[in-house]
Protein backbone atom coordinates (compact mmCIF):
# COMPACT_ATOMS: atom_id res chain seq x y z
CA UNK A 1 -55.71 -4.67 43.64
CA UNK A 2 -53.53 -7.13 44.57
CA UNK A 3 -53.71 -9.27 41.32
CA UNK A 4 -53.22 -6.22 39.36
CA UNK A 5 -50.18 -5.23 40.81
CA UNK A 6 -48.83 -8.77 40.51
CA UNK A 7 -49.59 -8.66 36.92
CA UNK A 8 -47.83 -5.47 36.21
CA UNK A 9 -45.07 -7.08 38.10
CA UNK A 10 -44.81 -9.94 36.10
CA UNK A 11 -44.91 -7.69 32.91
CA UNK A 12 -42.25 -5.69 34.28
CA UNK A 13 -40.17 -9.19 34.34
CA UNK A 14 -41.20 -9.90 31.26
CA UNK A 15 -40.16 -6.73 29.45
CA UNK A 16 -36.73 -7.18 31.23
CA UNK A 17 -36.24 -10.24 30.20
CA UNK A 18 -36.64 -9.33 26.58
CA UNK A 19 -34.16 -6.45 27.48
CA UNK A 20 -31.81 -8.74 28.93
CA UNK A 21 -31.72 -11.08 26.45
CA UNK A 22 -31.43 -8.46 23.37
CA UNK A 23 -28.31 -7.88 25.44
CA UNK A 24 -26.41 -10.61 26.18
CA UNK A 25 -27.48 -13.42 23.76
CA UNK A 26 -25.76 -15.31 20.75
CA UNK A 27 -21.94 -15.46 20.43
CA UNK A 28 -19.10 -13.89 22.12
CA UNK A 29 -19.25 -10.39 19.91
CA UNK A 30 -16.87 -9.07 17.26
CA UNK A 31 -16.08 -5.45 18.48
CA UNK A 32 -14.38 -2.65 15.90
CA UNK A 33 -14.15 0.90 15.63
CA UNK A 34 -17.64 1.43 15.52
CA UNK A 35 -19.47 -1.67 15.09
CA UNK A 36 -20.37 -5.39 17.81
CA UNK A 37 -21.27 -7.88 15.78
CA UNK A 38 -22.76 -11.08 17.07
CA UNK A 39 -22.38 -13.84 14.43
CA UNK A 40 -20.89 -17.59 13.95
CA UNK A 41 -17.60 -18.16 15.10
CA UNK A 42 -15.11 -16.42 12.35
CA UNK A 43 -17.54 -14.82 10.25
CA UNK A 44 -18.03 -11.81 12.52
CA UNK A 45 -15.03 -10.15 11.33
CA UNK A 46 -16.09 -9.98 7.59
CA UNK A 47 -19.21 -8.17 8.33
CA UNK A 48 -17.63 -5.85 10.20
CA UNK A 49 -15.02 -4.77 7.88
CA UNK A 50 -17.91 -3.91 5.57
CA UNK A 51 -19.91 -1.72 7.51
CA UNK A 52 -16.70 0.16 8.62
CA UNK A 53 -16.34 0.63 5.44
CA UNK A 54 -19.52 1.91 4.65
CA UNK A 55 -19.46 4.11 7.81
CA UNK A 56 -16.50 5.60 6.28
CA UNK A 57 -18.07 6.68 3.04
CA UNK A 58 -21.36 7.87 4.93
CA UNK A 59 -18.90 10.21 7.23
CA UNK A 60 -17.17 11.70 4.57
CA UNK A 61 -20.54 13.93 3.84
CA UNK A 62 -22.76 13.74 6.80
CA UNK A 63 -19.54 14.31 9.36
CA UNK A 64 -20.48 13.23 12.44
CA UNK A 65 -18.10 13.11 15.33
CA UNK A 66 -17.78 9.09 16.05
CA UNK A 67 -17.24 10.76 20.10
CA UNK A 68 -20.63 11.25 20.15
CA UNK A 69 -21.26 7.39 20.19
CA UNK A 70 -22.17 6.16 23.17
CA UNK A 71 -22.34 2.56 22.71
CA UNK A 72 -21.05 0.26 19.53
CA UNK A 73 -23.60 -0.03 16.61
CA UNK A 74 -24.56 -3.36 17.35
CA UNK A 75 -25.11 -6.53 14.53
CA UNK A 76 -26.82 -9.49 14.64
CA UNK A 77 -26.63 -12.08 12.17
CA UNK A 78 -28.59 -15.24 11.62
CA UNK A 79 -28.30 -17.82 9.56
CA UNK A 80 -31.24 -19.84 9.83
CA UNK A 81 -34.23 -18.32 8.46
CA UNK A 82 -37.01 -19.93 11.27
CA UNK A 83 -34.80 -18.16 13.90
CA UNK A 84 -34.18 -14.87 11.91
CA UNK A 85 -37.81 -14.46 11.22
CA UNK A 86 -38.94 -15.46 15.12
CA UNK A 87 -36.55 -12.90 16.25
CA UNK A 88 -37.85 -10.55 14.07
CA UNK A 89 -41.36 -10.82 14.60
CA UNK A 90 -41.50 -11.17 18.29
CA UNK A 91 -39.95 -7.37 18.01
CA UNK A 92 -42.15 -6.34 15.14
CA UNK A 93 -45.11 -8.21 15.05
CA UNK A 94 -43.91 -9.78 11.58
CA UNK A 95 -40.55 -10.29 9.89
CA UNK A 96 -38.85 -8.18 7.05
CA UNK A 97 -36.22 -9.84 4.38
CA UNK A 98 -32.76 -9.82 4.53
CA UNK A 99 -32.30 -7.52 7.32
CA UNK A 100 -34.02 -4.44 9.31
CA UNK A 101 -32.97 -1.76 11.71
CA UNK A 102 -34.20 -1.72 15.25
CA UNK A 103 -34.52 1.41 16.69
CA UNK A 104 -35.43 2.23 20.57
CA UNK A 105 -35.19 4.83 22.95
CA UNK A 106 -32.32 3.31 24.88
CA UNK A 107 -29.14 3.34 22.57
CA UNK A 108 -27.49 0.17 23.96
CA UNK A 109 -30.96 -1.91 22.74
CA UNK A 110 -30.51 -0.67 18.77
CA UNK A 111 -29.29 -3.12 16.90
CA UNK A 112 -29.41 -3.83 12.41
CA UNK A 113 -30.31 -7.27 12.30
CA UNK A 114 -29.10 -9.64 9.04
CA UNK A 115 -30.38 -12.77 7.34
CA UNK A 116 -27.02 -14.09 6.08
CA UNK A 117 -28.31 -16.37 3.97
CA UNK A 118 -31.30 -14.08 2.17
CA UNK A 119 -31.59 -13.56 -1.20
CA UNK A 120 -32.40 -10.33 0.25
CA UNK A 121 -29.47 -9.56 1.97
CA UNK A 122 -27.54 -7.45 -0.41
CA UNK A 123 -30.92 -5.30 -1.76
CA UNK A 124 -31.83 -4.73 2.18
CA UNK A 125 -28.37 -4.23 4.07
CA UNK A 126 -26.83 -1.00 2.31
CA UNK A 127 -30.49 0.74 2.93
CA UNK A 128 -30.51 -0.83 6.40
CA UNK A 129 -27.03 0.08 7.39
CA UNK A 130 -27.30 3.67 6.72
CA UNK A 131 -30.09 3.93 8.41
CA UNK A 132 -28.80 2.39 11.50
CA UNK A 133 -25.34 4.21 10.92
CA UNK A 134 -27.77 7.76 10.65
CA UNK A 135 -29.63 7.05 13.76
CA UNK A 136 -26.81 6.65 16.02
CA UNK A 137 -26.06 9.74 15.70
CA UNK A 138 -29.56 11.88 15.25
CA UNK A 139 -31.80 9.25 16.53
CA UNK A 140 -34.78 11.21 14.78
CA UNK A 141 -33.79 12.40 11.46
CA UNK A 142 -36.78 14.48 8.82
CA UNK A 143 -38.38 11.59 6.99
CA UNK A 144 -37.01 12.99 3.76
CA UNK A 145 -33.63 12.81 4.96
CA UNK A 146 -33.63 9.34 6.05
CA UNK A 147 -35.21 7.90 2.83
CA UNK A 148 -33.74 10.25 0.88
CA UNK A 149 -30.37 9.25 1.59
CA UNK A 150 -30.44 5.37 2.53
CA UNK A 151 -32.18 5.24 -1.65
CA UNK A 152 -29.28 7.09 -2.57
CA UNK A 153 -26.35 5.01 -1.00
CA UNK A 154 -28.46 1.74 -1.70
CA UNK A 155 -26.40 0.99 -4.74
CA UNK A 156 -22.98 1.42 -2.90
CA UNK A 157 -21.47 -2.25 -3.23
CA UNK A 158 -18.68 -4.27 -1.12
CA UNK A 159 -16.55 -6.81 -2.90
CA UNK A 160 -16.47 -9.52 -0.03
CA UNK A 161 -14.53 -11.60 -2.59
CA UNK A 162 -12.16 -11.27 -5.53
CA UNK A 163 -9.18 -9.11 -6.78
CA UNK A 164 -11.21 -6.52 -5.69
CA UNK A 165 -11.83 -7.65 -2.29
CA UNK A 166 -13.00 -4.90 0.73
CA UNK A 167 -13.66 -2.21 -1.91
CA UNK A 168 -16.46 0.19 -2.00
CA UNK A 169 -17.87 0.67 -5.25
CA UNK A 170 -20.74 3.17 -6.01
CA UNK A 171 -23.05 3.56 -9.34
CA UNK A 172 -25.98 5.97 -9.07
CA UNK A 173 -29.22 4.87 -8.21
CA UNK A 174 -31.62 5.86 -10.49
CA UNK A 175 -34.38 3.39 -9.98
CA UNK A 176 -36.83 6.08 -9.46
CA UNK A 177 -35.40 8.72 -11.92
CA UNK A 178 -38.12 7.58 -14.61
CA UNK A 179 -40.62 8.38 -11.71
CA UNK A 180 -39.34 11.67 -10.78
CA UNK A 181 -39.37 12.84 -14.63
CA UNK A 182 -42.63 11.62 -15.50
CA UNK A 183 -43.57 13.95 -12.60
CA UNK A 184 -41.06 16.98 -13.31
CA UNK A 185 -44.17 19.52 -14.00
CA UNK A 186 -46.04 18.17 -10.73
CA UNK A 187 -43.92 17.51 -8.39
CA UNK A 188 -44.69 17.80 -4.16
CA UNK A 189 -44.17 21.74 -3.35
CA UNK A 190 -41.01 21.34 -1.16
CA UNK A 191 -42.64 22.20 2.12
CA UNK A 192 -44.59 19.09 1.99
CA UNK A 193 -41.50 17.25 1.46
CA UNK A 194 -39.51 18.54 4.17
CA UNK A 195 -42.18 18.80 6.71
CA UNK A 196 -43.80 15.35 6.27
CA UNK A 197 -42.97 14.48 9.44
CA UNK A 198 -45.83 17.07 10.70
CA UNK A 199 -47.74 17.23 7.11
CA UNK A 200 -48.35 13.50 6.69
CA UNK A 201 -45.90 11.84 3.69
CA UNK A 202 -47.38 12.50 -0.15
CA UNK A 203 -48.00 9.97 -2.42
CA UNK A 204 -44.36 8.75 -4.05
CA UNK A 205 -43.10 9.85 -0.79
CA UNK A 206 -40.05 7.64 -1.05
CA UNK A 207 -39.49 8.87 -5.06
CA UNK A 208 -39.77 12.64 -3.93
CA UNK A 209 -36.99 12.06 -1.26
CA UNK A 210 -34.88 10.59 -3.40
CA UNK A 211 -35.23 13.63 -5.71
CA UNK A 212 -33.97 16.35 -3.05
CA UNK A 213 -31.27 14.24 -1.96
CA UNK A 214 -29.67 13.71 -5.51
CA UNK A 215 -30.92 17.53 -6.48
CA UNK A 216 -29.11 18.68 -3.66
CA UNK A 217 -26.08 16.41 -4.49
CA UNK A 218 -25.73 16.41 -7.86
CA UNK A 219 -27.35 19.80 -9.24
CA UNK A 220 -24.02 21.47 -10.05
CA UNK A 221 -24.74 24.51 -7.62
CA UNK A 222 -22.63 24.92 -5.09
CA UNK A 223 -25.06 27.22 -2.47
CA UNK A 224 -27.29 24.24 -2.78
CA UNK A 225 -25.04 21.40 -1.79
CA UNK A 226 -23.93 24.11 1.11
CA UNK A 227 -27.41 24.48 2.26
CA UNK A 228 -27.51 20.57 2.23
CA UNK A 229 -24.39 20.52 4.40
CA UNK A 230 -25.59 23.61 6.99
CA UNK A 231 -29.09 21.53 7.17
CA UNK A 232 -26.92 18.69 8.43
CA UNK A 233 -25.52 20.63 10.64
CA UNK A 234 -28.60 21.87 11.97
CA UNK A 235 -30.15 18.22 13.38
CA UNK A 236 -30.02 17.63 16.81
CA UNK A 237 -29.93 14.36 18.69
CA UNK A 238 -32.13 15.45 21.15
CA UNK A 239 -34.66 16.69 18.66
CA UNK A 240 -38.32 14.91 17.63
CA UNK A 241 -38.03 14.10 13.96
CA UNK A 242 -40.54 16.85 13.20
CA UNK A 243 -38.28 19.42 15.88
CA UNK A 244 -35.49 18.42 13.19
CA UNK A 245 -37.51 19.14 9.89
CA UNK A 246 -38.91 22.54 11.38
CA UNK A 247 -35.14 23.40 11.86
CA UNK A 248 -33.97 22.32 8.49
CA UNK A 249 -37.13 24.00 6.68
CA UNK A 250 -36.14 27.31 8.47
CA UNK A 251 -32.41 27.33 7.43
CA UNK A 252 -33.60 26.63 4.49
CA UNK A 253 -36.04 29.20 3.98
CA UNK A 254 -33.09 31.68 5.49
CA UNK A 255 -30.88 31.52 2.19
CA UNK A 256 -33.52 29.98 -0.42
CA UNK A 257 -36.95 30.93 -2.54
CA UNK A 258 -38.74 28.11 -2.16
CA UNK A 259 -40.69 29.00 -5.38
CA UNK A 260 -36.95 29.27 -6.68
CA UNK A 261 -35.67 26.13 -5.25
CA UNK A 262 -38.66 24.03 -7.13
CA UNK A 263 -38.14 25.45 -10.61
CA UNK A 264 -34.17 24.68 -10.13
CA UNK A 265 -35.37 20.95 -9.34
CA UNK A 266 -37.76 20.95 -12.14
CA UNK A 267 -34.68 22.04 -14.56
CA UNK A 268 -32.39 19.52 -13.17
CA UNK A 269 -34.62 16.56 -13.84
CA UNK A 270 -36.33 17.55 -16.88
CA UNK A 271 -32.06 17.84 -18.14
CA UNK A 272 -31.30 14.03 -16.28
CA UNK A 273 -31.70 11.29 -19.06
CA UNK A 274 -32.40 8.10 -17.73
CA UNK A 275 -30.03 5.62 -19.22
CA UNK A 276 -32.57 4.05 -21.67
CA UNK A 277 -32.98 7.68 -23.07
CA UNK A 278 -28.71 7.81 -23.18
CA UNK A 279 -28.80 4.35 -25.02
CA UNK A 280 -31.86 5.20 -27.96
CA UNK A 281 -29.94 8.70 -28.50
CA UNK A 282 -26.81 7.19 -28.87
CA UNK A 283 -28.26 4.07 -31.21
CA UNK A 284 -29.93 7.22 -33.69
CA UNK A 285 -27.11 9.16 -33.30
CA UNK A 286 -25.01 6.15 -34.36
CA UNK A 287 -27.24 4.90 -37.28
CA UNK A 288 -26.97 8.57 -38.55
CA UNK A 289 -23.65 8.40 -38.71
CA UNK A 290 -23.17 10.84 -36.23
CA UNK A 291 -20.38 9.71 -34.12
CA UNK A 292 -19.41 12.49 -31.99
CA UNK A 293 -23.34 12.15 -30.63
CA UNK A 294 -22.81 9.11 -30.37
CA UNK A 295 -19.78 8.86 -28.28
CA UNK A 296 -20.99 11.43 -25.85
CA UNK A 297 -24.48 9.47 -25.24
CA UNK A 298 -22.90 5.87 -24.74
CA UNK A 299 -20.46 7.56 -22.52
CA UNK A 300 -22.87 9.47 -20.59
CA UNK A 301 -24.57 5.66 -20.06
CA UNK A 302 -21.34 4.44 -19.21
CA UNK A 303 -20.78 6.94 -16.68
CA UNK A 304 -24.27 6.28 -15.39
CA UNK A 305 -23.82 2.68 -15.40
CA UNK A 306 -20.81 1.45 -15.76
CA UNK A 307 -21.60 -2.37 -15.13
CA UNK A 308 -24.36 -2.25 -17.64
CA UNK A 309 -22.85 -4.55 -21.08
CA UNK A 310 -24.35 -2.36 -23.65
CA UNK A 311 -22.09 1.09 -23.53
CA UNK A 312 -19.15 -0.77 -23.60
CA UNK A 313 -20.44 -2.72 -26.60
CA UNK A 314 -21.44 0.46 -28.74
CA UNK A 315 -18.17 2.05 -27.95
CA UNK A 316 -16.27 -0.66 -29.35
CA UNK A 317 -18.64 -0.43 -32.68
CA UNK A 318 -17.19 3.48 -32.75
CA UNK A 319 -13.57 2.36 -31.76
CA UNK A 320 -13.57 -0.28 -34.66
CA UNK A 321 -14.58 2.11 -37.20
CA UNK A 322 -11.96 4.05 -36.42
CA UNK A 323 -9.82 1.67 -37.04
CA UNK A 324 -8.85 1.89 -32.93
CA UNK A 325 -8.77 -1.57 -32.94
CA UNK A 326 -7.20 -2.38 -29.51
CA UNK A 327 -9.73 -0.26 -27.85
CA UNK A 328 -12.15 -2.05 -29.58
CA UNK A 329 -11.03 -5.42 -28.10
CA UNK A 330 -11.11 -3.44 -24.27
CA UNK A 331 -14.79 -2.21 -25.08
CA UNK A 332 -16.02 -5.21 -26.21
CA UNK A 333 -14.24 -7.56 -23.47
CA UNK A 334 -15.70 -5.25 -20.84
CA UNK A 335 -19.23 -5.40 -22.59
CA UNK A 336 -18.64 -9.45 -21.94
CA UNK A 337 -17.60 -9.03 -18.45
CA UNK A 338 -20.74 -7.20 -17.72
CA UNK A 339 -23.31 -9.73 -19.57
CA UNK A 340 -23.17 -9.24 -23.01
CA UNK A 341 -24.70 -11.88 -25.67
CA UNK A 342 -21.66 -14.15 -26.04
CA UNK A 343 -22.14 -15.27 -29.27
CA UNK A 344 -22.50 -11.76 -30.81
CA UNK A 345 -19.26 -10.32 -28.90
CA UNK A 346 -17.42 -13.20 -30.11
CA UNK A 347 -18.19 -13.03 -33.49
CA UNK A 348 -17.06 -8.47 -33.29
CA UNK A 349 -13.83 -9.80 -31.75
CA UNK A 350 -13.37 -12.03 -34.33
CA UNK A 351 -14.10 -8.89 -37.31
CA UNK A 352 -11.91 -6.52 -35.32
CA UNK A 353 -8.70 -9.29 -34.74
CA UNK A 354 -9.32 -10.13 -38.99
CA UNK A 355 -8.91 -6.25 -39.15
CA UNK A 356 -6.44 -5.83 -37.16
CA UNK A 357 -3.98 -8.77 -39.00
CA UNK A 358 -4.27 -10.88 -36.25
CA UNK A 359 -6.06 -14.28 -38.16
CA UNK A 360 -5.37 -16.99 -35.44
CA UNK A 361 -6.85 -14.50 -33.04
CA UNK A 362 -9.85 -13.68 -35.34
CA UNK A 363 -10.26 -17.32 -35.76
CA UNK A 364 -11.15 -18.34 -32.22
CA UNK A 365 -13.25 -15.77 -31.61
CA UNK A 366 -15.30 -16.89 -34.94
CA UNK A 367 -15.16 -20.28 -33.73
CA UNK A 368 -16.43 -19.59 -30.19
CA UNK A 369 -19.41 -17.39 -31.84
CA UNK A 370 -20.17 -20.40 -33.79
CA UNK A 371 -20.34 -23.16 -30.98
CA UNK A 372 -22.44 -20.50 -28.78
CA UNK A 373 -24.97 -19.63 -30.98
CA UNK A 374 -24.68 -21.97 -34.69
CA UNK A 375 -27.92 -20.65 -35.84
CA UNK A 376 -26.81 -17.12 -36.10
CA UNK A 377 -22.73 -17.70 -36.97
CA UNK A 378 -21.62 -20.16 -37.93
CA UNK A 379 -22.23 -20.00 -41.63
CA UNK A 380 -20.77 -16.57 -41.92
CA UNK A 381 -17.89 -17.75 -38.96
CA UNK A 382 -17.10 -20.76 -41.25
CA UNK A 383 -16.96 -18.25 -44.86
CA UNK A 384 -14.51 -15.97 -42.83
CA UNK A 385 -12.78 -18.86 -41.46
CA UNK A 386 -11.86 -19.94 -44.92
CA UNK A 387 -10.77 -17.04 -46.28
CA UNK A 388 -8.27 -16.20 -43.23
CA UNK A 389 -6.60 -19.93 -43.09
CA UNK A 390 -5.92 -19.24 -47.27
């Protein structure tokens, strides 16, 4: 009996060990608003100024009251992979890339832990960080809610360098719109959505949650996006996560048919091109000579993507046709900004600065299409060459 008690004893030190140490280790900490971030000497601050700004953006919808925090949302970075990936497994049983949430009873022991030096990093922290900023607040969220949401604020990006340094920029995430459509006359009944937490998750679980969120986002009707905001409301932080989804499923159910709800969610994504489909319309609506169509679809891309090369590109074709050729120079710098083939943007700026009467202009660019890419244009840089230096 005696051995067994000693045993548990020496567990218990164990275990509080661990605690201890999840506490007090690594640097002196970087304390904010919201955030204690233990990193290198200097670089603390950085991070920090990130995920306030991230908090920000997540409080504008969700609302929280930052009172109800009861410690700091606690960072730890790492630089070295070997002791990134020990720390992580000995709390996990094996590590994750570029950085995970920890989540435990106790609020002071949470903590979002980063690989600085990841490949990783920037694909894993946005997801990680909201769920870590969610959490704080309603420690047990519905599944659908939490997965929902850190997919849809995964593509929200910090400029940690630049002109545009410490902005927030945001471009839809659609990575699982093809998904979603290619299910739009199938898709989960929304009870098993919303009550996964007790139901078990469906296949495409993640896809599914995804859906609601940006249904109940970006639908266009306004009792939705309030029932969105009164299910918010209706979490509690003392709640189980399945306490949570039978409270949100009920307020729900108050104002909405379900069977109602799922046909407005089939319409919305049967209507949501994915920007391949915006692209191919606009390239047929183009070659038709339909440029009104056209227009609409490369701007509906642009708006979808707006750091994807090709919209820019096609607008500048329209632009130079009609004879707009200063906007066709903006659209067709942007389209190089964003990735563009070199060679081939070079050689339109050249056409549209020949068009536009300005030859030494039109000259470069024919030139610089010609060293990039010879085999393509440098024979017909060199003929319009010659005929502008006349």
């Amino acid at each position: 009996m005696k051995k067994i008690s000693a045993l548990f004893f020496l567990a218990f030190l164990a275990l509080s060990f661990l605690n201890a140490q999840d506490r007090i280790s690594g640097p002196t900490p970087i304390r904010s608003r919201y955030y204690e971030v233990y990193a290198a000497e200097g670089l603390g601050k950085p991070i920090s100024d990130e995920l306030e700004s991230r908090f920000d953006v997540y409080n504008r919808l969700f609302r929280f009251d930052p009172i109800r925090l009861s410690v700091p949302l606690r960072v730890r970075v790492f630089y070295d992979k070997a002791e990134y990936d020990a720390y992580i497994t000995a709390r996990l049983g094996s590590t994750r890339p570029g950085a995970v949430y920890l989540h435990y009873n106790q609020a002071d022991r949470r903590e979002l832990i980063i690989h600085q030096n990841s490949p990783e990093k920037d694909r894993m922290l946005p997801h990680q960080a909201f769920i870590q900023y969610l959490r704080a607040f309603i420690p047990y969220p519905p599944a659908w809610m939490r997965e929902g949401f850190s997919i849809y604020f995964n593509t929200l990006k910090y400029a940690r360098s630049g002109s545009n340094a410490g902005e927030l920029t945001y471009e839809e995430n659609l990575s699982w719109l093809e998904t979603v459509k290619s299910r739009a006359d199938n898709l989960p009944s929304l009870e098993s959505i919303l009550l996964a937490d007790l139901m078990g998750t469906p296949d495409n679980f993640q896809s599914f949650s995804w859906a609601l969120v940006s249904f109940f986002l970006n639908g266009g009707n306004s009792d939705y996006f309030r029932t969105l905001v009164e299910c918010i409301m209706m979490l509690s932080p003392n709640a189980t996560a399945a306490e949570n989804s039978l409270a949100v499923k009920r307020r729900i159910d108050l104002w909405t048919k379900e069977d109602t709800f799922e046909a407005d969610c089939k319409s919305y994504f049967k209507a949501r091109k994915t920007f391949a489909e915006l692209i191919a319309e606009g390239e047929a609506a183009y070659n038709a000579k339909e440029k009104v169509e056209a227009e609409l679809s490369f701007l509906a891309a642009l708006i979808q993507r707006p750091s994807h090369y090709a919209p820019y590109y096609y607008l500048g074709l329209l632009a130079y046709e009609d004879k707009n050729y200063e906007a066709a120079e903006q659209y067709y710098r942007s389209s190089l900004d964003y990735g563009a083939d070199k060679a081939l943007v070079s050689y339109a700026l050249g056409i549209n600065a020949a068009s536009a009467g300005k030859s030494a202009d039109a000259v470069s660019y024919l030139r610089q299409a010609a060293v990039v890419s010879p085999e393509r244009y440098k024979a017909r840089a060199d003929r319009l060459i010659e005929r502008l230096v006349k």
